[in-house]
N, C-alpha and C. Protein backbone atom coordinates (compact mmCIF):
# COMPACT_ATOMS: atom_id res chain seq x y z
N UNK A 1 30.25 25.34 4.52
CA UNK A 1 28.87 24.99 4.27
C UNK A 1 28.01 26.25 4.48
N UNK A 2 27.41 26.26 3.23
CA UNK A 2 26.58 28.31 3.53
C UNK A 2 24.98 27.44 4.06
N UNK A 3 24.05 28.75 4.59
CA UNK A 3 23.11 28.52 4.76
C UNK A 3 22.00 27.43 4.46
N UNK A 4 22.02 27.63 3.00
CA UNK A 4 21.16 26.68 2.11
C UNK A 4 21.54 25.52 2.31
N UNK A 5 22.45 24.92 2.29
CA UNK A 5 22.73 23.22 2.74
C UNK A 5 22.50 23.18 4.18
N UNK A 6 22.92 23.73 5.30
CA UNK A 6 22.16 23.23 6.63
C UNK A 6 20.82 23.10 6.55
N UNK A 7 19.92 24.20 6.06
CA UNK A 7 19.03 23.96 5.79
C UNK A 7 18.45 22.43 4.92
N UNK A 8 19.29 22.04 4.29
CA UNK A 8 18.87 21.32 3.37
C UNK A 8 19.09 20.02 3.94
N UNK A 9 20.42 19.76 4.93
CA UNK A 9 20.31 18.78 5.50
C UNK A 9 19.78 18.44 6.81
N UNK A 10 19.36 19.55 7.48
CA UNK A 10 18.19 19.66 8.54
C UNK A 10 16.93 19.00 7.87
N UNK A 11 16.73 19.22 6.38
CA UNK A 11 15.62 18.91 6.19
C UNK A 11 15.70 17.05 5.57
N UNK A 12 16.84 16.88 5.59
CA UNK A 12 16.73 15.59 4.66
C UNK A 12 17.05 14.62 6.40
N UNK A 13 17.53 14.88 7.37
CA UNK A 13 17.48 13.86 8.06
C UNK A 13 16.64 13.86 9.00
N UNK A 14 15.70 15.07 9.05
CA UNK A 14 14.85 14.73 10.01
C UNK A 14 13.59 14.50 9.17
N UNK A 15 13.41 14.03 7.56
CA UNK A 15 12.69 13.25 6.94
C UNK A 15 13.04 11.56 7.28
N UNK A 16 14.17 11.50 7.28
CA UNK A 16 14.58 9.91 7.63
C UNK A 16 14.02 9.89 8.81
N UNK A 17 13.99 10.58 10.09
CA UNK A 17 13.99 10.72 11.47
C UNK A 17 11.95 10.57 11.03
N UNK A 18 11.30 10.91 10.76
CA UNK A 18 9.93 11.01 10.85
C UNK A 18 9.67 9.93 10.40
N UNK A 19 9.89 9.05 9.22
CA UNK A 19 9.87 7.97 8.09
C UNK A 19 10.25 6.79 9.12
N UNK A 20 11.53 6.75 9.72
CA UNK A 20 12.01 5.16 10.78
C UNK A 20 10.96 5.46 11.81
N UNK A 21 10.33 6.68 12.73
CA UNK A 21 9.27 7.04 13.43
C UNK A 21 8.17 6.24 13.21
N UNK A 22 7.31 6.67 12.14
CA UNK A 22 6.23 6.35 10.95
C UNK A 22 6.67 4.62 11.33
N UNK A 23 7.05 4.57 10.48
CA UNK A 23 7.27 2.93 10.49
C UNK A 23 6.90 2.21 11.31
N UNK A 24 8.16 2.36 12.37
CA UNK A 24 8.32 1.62 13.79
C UNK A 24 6.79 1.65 14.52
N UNK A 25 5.88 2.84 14.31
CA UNK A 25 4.59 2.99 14.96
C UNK A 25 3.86 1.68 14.21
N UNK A 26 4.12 1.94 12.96
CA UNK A 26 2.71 0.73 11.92
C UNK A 26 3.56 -0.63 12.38
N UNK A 27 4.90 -0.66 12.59
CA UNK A 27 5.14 -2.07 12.83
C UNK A 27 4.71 -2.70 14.05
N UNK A 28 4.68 -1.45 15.30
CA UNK A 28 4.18 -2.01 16.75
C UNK A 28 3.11 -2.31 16.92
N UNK A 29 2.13 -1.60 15.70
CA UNK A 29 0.55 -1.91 15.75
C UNK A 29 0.35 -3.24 15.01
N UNK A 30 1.27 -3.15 13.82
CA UNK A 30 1.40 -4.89 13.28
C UNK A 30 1.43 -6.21 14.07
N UNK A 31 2.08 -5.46 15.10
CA UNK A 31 2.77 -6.86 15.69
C UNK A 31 1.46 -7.34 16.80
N UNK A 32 0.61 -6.25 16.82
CA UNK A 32 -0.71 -6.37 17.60
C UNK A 32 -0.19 -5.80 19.05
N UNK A 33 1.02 -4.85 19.15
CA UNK A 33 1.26 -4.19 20.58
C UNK A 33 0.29 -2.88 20.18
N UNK A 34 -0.03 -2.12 21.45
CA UNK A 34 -0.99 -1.29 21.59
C UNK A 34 0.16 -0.08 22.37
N UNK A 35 0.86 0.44 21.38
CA UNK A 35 1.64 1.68 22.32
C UNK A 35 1.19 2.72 23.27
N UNK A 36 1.75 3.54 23.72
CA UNK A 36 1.42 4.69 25.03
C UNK A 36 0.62 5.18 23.99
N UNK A 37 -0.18 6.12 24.70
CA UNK A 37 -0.59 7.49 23.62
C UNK A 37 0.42 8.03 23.65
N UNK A 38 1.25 8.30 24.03
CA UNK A 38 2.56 9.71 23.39
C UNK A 38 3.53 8.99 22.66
N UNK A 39 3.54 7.97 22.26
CA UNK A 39 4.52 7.42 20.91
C UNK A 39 3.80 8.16 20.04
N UNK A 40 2.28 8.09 19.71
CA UNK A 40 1.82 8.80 18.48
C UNK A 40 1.84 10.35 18.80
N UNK A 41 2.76 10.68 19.34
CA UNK A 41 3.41 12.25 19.37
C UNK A 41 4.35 12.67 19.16
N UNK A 42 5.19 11.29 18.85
CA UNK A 42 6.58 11.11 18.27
C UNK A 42 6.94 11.79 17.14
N UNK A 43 6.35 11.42 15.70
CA UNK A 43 6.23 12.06 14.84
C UNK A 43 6.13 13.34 14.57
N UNK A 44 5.67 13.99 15.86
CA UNK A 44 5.44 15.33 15.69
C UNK A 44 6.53 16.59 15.74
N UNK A 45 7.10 16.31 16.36
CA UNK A 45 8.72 17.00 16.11
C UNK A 45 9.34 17.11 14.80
N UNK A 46 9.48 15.83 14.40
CA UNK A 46 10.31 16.33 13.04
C UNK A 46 9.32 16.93 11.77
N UNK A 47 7.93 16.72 12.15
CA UNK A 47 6.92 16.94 10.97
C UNK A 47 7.02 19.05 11.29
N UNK A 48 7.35 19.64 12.52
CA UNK A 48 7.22 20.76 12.85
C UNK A 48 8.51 21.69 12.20
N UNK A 49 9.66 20.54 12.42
CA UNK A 49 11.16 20.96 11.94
C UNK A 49 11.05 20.74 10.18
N UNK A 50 10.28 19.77 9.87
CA UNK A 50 9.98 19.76 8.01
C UNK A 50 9.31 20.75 7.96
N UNK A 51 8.45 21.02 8.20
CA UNK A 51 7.70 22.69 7.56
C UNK A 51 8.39 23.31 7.53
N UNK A 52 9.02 24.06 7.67
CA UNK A 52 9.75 25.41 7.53
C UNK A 52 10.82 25.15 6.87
N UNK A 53 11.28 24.00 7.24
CA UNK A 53 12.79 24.28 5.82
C UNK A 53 11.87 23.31 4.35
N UNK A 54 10.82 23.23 4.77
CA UNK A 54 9.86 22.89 3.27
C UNK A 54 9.55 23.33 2.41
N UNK A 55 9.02 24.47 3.39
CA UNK A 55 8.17 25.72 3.10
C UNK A 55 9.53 26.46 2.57
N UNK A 56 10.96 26.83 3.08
CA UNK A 56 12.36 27.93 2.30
C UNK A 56 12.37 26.77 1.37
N UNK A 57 12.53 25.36 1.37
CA UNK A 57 13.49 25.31 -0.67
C UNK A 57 12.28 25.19 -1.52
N UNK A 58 11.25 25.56 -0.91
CA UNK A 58 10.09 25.82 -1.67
C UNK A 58 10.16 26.84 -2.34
N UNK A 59 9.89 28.19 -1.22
CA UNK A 59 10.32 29.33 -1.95
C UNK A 59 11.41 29.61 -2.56
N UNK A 60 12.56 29.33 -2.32
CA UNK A 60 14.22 29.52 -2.75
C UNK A 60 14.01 29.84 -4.25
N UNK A 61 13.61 28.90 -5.07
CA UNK A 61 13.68 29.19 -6.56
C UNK A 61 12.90 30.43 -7.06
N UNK A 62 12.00 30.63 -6.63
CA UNK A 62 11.08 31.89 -6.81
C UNK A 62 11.33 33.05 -6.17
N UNK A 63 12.09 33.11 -5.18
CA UNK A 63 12.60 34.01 -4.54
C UNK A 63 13.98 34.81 -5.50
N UNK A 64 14.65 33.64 -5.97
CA UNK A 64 15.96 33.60 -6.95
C UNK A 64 15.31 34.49 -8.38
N UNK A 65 14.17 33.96 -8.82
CA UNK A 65 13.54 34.57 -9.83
C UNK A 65 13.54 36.07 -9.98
N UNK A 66 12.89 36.47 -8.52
CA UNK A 66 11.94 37.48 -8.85
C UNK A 66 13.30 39.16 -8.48
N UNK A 67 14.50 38.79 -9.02
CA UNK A 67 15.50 39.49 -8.86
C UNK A 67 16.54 39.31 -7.62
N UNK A 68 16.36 38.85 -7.04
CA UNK A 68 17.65 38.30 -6.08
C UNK A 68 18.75 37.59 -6.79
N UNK A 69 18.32 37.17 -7.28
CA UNK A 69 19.63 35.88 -7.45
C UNK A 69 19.52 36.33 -9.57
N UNK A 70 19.59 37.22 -10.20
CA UNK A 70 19.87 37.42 -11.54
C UNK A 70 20.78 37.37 -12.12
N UNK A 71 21.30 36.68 -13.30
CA UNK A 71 22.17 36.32 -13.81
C UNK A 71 22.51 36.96 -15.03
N UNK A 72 23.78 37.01 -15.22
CA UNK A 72 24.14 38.03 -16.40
C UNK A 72 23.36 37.17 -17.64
N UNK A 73 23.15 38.33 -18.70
CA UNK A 73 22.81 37.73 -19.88
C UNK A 73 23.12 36.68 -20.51
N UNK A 74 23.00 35.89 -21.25
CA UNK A 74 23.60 34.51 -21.83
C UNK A 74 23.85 33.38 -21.00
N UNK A 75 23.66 33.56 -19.67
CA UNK A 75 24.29 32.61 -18.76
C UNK A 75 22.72 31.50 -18.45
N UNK A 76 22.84 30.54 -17.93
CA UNK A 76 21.74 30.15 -17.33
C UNK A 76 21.68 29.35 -16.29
């Protein structure tokens, strides 16, 4: 597994990890419970760990463009 996929799956499960977070908060307020203040700080971890591998497969393709990653003629 090279770089780019840890990255990629760092980024895809700590989207699930923020999303069941997210949720579980609107469901405890649904249910009319009134959580700690630091549950709504929960979220904040994985939203810190999504930026940055957001922000690389963001850049990745443009980075690939601008001569890093060039491909022989005819190929695509």
């Amino acid at each position: 597994m090279n770089w780019n996929d840890w990255i990629r799956q760092i980024h895809r499960w700590m989207s699930i990890i923020f999303t069941v977070v997210v949720i579980a908060i609107f469901i405890a307020l649904g249910l009319g419970k009134q959580p700690a203040e630091w549950v709504y700080f929960l979220p904040l971890f994985p939203l810190f760990v999504l930026l940055p591998t957001g922000l690389y497969m963001f850049v990745l393709p443009y980075a690939a463009k601008s001569g890093g990653g060039r491909r022989a003629a005819g190929q695509q």
